[in-house]
N, C-alpha and C. Protein backbone atom coordinates (compact mmCIF):
# COMPACT_ATOMS: atom_id res chain seq x y z
N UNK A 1 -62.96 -37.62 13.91
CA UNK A 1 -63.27 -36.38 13.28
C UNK A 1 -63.29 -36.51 11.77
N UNK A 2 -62.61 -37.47 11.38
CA UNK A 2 -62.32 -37.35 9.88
C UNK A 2 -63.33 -37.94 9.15
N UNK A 3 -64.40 -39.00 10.40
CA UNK A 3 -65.56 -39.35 9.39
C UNK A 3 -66.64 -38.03 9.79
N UNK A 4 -66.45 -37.26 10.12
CA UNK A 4 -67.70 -35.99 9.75
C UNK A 4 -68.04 -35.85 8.71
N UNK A 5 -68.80 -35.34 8.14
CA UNK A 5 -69.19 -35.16 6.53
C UNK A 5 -68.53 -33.65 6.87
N UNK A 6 -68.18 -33.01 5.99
CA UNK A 6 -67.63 -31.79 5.72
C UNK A 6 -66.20 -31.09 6.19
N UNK A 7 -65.89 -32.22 7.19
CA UNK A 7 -64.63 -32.03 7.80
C UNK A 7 -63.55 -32.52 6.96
N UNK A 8 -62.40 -31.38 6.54
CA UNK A 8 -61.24 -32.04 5.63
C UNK A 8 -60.05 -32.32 6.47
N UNK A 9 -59.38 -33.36 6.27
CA UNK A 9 -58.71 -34.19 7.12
C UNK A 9 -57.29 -34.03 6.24
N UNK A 10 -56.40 -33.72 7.02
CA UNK A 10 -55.68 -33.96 6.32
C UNK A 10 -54.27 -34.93 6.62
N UNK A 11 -54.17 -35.59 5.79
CA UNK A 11 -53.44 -36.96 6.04
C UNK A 11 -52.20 -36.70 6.89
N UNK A 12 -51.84 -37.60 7.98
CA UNK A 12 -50.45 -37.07 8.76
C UNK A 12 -50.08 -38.48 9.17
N UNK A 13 -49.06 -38.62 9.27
CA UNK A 13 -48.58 -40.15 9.25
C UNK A 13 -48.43 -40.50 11.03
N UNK A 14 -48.63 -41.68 11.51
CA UNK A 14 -48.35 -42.27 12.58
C UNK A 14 -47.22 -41.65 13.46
N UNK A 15 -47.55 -41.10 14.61
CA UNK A 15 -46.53 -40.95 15.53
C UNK A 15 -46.37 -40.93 16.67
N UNK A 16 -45.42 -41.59 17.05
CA UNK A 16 -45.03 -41.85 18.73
C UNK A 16 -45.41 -41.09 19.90
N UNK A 17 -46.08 -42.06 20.82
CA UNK A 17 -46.99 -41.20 21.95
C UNK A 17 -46.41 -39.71 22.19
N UNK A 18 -44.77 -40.18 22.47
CA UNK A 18 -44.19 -39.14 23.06
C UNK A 18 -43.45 -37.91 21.93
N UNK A 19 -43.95 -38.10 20.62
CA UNK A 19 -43.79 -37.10 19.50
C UNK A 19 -44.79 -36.17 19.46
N UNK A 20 -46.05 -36.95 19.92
CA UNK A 20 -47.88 -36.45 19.86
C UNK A 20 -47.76 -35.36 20.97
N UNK A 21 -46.96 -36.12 22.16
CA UNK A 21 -47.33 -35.05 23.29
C UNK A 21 -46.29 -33.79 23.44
N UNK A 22 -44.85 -34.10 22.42
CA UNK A 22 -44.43 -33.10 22.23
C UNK A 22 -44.81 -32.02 21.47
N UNK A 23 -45.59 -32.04 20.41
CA UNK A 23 -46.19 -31.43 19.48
C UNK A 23 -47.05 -30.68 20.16
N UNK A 24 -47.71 -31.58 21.04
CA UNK A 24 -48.94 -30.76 21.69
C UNK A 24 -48.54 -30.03 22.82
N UNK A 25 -47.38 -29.80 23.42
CA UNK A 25 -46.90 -29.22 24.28
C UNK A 25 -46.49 -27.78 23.72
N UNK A 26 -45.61 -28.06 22.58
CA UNK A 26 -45.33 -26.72 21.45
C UNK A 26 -46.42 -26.00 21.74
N UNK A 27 -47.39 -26.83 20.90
CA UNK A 27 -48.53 -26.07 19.85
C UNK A 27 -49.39 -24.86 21.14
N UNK A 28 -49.15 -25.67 22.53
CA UNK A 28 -49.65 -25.03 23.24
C UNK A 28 -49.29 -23.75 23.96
N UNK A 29 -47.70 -24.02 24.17
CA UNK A 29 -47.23 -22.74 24.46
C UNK A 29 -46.80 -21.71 23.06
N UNK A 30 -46.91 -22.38 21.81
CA UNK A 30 -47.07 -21.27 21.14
C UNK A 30 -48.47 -20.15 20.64
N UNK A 31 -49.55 -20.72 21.19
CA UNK A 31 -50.93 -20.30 21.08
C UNK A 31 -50.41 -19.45 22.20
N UNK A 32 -50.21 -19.78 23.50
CA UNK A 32 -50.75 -18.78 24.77
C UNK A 32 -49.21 -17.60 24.39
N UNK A 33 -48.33 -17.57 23.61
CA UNK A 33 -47.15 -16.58 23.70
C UNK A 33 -48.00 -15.94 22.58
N UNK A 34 -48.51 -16.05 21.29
CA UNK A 34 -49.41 -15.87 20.27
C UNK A 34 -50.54 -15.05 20.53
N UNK A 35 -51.16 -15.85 21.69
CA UNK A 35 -52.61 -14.93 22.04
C UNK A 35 -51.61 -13.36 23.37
N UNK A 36 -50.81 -13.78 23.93
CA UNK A 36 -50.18 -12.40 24.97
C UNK A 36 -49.88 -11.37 23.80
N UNK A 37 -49.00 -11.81 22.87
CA UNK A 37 -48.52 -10.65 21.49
C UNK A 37 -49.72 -10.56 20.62
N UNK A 38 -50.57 -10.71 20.38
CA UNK A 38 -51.53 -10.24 19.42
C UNK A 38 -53.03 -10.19 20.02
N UNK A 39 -53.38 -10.30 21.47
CA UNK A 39 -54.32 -10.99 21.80
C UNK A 39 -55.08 -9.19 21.82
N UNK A 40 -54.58 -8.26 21.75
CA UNK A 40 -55.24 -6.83 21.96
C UNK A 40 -55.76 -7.14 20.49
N UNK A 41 -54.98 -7.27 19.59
CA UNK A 41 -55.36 -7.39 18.06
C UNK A 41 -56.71 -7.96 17.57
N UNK A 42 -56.75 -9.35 18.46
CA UNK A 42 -57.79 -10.34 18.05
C UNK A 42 -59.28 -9.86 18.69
N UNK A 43 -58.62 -9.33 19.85
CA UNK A 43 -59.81 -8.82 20.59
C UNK A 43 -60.75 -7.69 19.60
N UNK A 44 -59.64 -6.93 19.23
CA UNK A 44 -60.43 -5.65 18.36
C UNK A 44 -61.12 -5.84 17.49
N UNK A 45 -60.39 -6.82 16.43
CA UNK A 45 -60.90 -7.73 15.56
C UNK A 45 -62.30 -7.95 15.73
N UNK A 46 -62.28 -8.50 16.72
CA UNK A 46 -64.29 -9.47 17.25
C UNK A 46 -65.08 -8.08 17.37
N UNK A 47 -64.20 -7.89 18.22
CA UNK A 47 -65.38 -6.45 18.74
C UNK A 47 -65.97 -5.67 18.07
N UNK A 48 -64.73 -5.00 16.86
CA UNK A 48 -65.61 -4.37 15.91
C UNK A 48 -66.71 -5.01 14.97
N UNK A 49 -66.22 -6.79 14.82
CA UNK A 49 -67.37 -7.19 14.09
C UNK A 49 -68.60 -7.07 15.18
N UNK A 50 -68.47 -6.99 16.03
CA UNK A 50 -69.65 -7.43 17.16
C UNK A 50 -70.87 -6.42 17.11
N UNK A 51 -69.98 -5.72 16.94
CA UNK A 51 -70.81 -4.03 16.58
C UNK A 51 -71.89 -4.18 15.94
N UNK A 52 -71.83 -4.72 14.93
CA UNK A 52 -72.32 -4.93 13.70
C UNK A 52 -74.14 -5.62 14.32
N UNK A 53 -74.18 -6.81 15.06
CA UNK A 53 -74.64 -7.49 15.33
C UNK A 53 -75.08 -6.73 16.96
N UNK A 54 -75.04 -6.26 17.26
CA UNK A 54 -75.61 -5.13 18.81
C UNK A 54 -77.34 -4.85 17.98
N UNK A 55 -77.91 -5.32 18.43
CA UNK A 55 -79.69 -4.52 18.69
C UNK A 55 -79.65 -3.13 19.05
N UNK A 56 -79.97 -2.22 18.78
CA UNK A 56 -80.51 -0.81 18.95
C UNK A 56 -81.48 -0.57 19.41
N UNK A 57 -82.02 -0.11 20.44
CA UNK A 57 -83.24 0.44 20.80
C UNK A 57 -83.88 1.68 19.78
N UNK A 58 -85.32 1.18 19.38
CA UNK A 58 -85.37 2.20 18.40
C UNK A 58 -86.25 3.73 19.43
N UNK A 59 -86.15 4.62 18.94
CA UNK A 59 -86.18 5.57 20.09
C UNK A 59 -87.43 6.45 19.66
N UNK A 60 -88.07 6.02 17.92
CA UNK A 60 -89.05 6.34 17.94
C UNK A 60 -90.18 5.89 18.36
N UNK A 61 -89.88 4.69 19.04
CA UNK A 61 -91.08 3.51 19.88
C UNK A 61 -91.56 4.01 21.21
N UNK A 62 -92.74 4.38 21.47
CA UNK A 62 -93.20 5.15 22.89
C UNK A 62 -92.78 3.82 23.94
N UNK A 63 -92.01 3.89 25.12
CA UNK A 63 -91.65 3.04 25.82
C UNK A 63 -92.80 2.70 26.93
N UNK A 64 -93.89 3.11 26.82
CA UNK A 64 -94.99 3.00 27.87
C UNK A 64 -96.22 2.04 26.65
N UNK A 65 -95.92 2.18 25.68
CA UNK A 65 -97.07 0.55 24.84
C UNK A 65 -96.44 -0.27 25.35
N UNK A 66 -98.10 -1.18 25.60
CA UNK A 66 -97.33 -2.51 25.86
C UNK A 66 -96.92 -3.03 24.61
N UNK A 67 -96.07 -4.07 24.83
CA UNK A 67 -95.30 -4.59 23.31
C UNK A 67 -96.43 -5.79 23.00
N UNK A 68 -97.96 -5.77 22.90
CA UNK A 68 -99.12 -6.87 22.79
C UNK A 68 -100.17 -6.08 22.58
């Protein structure tokens, strides 16, 4: 990943298989306890941006032209 062009890497020193998989065991049950307590939050978050980005039917368009 760190040779991507635009990807910033940031330096972390060597560590033991079983340090890696502890870390990643954390990291994981602290995301899924993270997403249960805030996950209504994040949701709202998107949604209202989503809004934004929804197509509208415009309603002054006679729905019987063909669109050609």
């Amino acid at each position: 990943m760190c040779s991507d062009p635009g990807y910033q890497c940031i330096p972390l020193r060597p560590l033991s298989d079983e340090a890696v998989v502890e870390i990643l065991d954390f990291l994981q049950v602290f995301m899924t306890d993270f997403e249960i307590r805030y996950g209504d939050q994040i949701r709202r978050y998107y949604d209202d941006r989503s809004r934004h980005n929804i197509v509208r039917s415009n309603p002054s368009v006679a729905n019987d032209d063909p669109p050609f």
